[in-house]
C-alpha atoms as a PDB file:
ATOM      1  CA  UNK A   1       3.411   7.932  -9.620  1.00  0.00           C
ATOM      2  CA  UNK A   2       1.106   5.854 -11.491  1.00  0.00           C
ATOM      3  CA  UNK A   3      -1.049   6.127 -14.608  1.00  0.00           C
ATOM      4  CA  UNK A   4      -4.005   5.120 -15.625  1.00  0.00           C
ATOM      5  CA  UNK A   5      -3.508   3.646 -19.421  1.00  0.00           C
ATOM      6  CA  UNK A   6      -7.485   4.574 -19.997  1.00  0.00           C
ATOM      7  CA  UNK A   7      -7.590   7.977 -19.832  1.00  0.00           C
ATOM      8  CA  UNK A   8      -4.114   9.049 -18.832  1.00  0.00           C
ATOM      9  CA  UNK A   9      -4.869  10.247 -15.377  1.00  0.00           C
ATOM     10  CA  UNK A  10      -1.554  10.583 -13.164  1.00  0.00           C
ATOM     11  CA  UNK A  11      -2.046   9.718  -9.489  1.00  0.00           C
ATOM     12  CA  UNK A  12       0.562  10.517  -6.919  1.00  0.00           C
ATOM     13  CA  UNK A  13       1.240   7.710  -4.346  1.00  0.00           C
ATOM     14  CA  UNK A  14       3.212   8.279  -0.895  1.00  0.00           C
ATOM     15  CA  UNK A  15       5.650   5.831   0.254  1.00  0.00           C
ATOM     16  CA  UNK A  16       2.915   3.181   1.994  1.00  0.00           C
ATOM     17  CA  UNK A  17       0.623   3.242  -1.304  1.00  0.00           C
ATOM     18  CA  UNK A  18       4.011   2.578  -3.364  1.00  0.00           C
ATOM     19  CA  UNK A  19       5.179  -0.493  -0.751  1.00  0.00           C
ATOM     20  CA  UNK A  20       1.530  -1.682  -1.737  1.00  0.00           C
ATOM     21  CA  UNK A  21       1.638  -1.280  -5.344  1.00  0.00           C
ATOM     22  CA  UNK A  22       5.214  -1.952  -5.631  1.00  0.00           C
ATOM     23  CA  UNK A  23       4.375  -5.810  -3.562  1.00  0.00           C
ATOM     24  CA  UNK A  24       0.840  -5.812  -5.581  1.00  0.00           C
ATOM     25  CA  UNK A  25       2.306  -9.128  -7.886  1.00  0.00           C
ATOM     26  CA  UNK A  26      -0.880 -11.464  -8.135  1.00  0.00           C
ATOM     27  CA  UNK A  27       0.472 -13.975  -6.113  1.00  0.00           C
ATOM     28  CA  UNK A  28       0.228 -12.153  -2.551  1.00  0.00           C
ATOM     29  CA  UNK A  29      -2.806 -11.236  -0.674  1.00  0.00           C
ATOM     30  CA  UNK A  30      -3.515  -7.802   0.708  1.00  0.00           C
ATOM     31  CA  UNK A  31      -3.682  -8.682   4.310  1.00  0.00           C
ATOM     32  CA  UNK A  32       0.183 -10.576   3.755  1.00  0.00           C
ATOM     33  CA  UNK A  33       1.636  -7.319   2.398  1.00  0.00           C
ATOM     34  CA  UNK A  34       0.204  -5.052   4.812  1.00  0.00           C
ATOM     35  CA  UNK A  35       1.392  -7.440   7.811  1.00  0.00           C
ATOM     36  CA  UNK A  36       4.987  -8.400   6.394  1.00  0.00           C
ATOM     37  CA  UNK A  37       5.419  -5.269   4.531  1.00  0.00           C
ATOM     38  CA  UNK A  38       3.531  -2.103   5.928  1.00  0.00           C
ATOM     39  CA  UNK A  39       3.406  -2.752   9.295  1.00  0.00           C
ATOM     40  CA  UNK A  40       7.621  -4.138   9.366  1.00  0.00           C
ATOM     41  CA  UNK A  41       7.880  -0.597   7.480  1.00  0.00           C
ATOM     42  CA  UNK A  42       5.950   1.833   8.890  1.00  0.00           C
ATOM     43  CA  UNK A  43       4.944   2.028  12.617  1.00  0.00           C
ATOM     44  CA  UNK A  44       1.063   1.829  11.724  1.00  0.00           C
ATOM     45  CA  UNK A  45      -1.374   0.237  13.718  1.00  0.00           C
ATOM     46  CA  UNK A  46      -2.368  -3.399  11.815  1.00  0.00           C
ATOM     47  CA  UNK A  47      -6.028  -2.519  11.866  1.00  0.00           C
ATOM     48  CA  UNK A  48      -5.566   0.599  10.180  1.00  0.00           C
ATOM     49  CA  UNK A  49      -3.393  -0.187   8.217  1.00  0.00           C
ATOM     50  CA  UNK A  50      -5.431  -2.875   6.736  1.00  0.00           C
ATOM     51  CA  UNK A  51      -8.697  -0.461   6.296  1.00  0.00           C
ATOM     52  CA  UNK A  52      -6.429   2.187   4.854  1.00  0.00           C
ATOM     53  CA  UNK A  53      -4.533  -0.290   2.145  1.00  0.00           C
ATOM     54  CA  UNK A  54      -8.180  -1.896   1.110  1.00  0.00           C
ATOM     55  CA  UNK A  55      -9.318   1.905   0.864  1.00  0.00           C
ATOM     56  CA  UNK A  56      -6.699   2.486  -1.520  1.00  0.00           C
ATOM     57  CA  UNK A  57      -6.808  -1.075  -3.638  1.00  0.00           C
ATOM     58  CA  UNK A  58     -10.489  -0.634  -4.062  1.00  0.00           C
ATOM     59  CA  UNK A  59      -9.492   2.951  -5.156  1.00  0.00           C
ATOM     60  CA  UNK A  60      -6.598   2.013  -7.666  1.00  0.00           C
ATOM     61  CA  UNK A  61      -9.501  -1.115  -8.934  1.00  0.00           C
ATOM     62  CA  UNK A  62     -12.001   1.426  -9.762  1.00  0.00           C
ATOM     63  CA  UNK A  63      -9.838   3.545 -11.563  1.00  0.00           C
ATOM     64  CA  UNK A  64      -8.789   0.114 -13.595  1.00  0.00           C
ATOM     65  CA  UNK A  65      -5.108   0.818 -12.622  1.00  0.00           C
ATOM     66  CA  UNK A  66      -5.266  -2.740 -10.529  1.00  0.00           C
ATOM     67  CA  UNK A  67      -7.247  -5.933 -10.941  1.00  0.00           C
ATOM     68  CA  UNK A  68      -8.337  -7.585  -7.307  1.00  0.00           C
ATOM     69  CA  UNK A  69      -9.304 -11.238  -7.399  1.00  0.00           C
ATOM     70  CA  UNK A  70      -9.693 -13.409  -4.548  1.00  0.00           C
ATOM     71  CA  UNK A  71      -7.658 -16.138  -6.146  1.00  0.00           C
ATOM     72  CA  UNK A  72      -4.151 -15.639  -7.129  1.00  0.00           C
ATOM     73  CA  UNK A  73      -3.957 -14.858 -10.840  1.00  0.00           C
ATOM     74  CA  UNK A  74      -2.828 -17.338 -13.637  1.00  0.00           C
ATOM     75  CA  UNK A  75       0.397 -16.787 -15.418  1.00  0.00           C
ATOM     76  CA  UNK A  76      -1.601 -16.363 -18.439  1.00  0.00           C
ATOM     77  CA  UNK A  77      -3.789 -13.826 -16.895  1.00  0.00           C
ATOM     78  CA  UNK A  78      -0.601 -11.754 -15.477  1.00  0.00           C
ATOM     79  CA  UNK A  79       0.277 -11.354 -19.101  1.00  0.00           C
ATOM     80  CA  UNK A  80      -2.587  -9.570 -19.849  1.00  0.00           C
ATOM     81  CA  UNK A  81      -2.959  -7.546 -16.747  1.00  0.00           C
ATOM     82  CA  UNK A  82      -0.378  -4.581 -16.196  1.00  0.00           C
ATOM     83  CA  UNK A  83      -0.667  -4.841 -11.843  1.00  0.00           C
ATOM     84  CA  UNK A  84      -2.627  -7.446  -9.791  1.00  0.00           C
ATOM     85  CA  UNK A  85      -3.499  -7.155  -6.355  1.00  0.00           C
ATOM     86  CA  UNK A  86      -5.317 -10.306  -4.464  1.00  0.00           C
END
């Protein structure tokens, strides 16, 4: 379960959306956790599971509970940040 610190909200995640936010560290991109992580995991096919985890990252981003960035994050920046995903 995660919250969002903005307006409280609690959102449920099942095991695959944990492995992702769990891995989420600033440092990793999206398509490396789903491939070493998700797929090693779960038996999930590597297409879908790659639209399903940018479904839910651009989900968890809009809801300000993650911060995507197509660069990895600055140490600086992590401090600030409670979760990054790349």
């Amino acid at each position: 379960m995660v919250m969002n610190s903005a307006d409280s909200t609690f959102f449920t995640l099942n095991e695959v959306a944990t492995a992702i936010f769990q891995a989420a560290d600033g440092h990793t991109p999206l398509r490396e956790i789903v491939r070493d992580q998700i797929c090693e995991q779960f038996e999930v096919d590597p297409e879908q599971a790659q639209s399903d985890a940018e479904q839910f990252v651009t989900e968890l981003s809009g809801r300000g509970i993650l911060l995507v960035s197509s660069q990895p994050l600055s140490s600086e920046t992590n401090r600030d940040t409670n979760r990054e995903a790349p």
